[in-house]
Protein backbone atom coordinates (compact mmCIF):
# COMPACT_ATOMS: atom_id res chain seq x y z
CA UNK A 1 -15.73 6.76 37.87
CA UNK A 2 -11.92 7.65 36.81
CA UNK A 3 -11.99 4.13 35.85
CA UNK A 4 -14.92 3.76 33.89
CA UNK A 5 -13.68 7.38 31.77
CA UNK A 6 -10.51 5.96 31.11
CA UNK A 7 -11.74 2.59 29.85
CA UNK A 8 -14.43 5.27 27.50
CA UNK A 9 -11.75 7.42 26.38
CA UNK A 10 -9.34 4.22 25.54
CA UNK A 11 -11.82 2.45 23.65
CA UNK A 12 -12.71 5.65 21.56
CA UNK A 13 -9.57 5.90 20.43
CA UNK A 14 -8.68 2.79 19.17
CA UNK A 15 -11.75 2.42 17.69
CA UNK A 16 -10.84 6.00 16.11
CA UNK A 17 -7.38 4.44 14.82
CA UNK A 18 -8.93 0.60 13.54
CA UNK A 19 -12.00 2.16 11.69
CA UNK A 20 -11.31 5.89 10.18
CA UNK A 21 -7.84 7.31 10.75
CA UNK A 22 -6.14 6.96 7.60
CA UNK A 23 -3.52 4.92 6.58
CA UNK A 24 -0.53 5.78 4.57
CA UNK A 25 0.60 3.28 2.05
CA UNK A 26 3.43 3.00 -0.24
CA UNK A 27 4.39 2.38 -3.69
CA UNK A 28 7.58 1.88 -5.26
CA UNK A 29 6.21 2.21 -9.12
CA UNK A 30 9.17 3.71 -10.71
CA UNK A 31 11.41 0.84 -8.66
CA UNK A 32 9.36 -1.76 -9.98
CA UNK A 33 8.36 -0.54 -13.61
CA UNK A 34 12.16 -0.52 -13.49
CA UNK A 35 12.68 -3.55 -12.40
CA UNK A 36 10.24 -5.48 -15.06
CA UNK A 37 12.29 -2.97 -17.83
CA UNK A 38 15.44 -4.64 -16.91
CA UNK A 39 13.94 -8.14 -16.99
CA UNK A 40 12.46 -7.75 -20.35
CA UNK A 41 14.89 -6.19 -21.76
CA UNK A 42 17.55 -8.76 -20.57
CA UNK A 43 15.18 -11.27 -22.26
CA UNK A 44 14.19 -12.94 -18.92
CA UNK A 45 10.62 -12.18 -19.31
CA UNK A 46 8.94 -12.11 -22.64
CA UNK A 47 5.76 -9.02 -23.52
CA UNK A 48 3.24 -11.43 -22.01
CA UNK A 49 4.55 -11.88 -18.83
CA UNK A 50 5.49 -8.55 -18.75
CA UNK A 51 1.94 -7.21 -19.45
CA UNK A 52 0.75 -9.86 -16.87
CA UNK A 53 2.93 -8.35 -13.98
CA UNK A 54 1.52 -5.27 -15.16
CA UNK A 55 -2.13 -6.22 -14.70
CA UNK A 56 -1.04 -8.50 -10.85
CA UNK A 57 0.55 -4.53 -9.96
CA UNK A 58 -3.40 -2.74 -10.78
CA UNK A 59 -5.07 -5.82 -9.11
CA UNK A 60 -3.04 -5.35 -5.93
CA UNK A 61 -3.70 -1.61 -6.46
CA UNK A 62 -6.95 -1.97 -6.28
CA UNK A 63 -7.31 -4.62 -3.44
CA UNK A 64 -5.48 -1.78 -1.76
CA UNK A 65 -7.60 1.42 -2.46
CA UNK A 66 -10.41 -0.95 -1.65
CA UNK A 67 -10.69 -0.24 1.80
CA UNK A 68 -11.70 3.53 2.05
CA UNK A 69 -9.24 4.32 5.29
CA UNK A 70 -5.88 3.52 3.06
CA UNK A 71 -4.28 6.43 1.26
CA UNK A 72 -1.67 5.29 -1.71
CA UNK A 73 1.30 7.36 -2.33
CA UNK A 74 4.54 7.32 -4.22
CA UNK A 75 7.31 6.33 -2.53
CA UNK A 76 9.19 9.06 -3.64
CA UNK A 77 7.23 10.97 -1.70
CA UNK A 78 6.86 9.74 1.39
CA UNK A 79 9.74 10.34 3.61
CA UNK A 80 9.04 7.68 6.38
CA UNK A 81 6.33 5.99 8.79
CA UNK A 82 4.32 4.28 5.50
CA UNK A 83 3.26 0.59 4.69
CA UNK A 84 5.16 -0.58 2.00
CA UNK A 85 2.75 -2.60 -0.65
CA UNK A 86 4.62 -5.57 -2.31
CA UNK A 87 3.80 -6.67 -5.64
CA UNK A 88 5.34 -9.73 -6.34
């Protein structure tokens, strides 16, 4: 019987993390608007490539706030313990 609870209470809970605990991501915007600044402004991108990164950064943006469990967040203001989303 202890068993068979423990199992119960075991599965509830990871079920309970994988399907609606939220999950804390992280963006870095001001690191990478930044970033693609510096790059056009040094002349190694040019305003199409720029605006392209721009429009891959709201495409991974929203593959991320896709799923209903994920909660995006500055960077700034998370202090630690958050996914960090890439845009490359």
């Amino acid at each position: 019987m202890i068993a068979i609870s423990l199992l119960t209470a075991a599965l509830t809970v990871l079920g309970y993390h994988k399907m609606y605990a939220q999950k804390i991501k992280v963006l870095d915007l001001k690191g990478y608007l930044r970033t693609q600044k510096a790059l056009l402004v040094a002349g190694e991108i040019n305003e199409d490539r720029w605006k392209a990164s721009l429009d891959k950064l709201e495409e991974v943006l929203n593959r991320e706030a896709s799923d209903p469990n994920h909660v995006i967040l500055l960077k700034e203001v998370v202090l630690k313990n958050g996914d960090e989303i890439r845009v490359e």
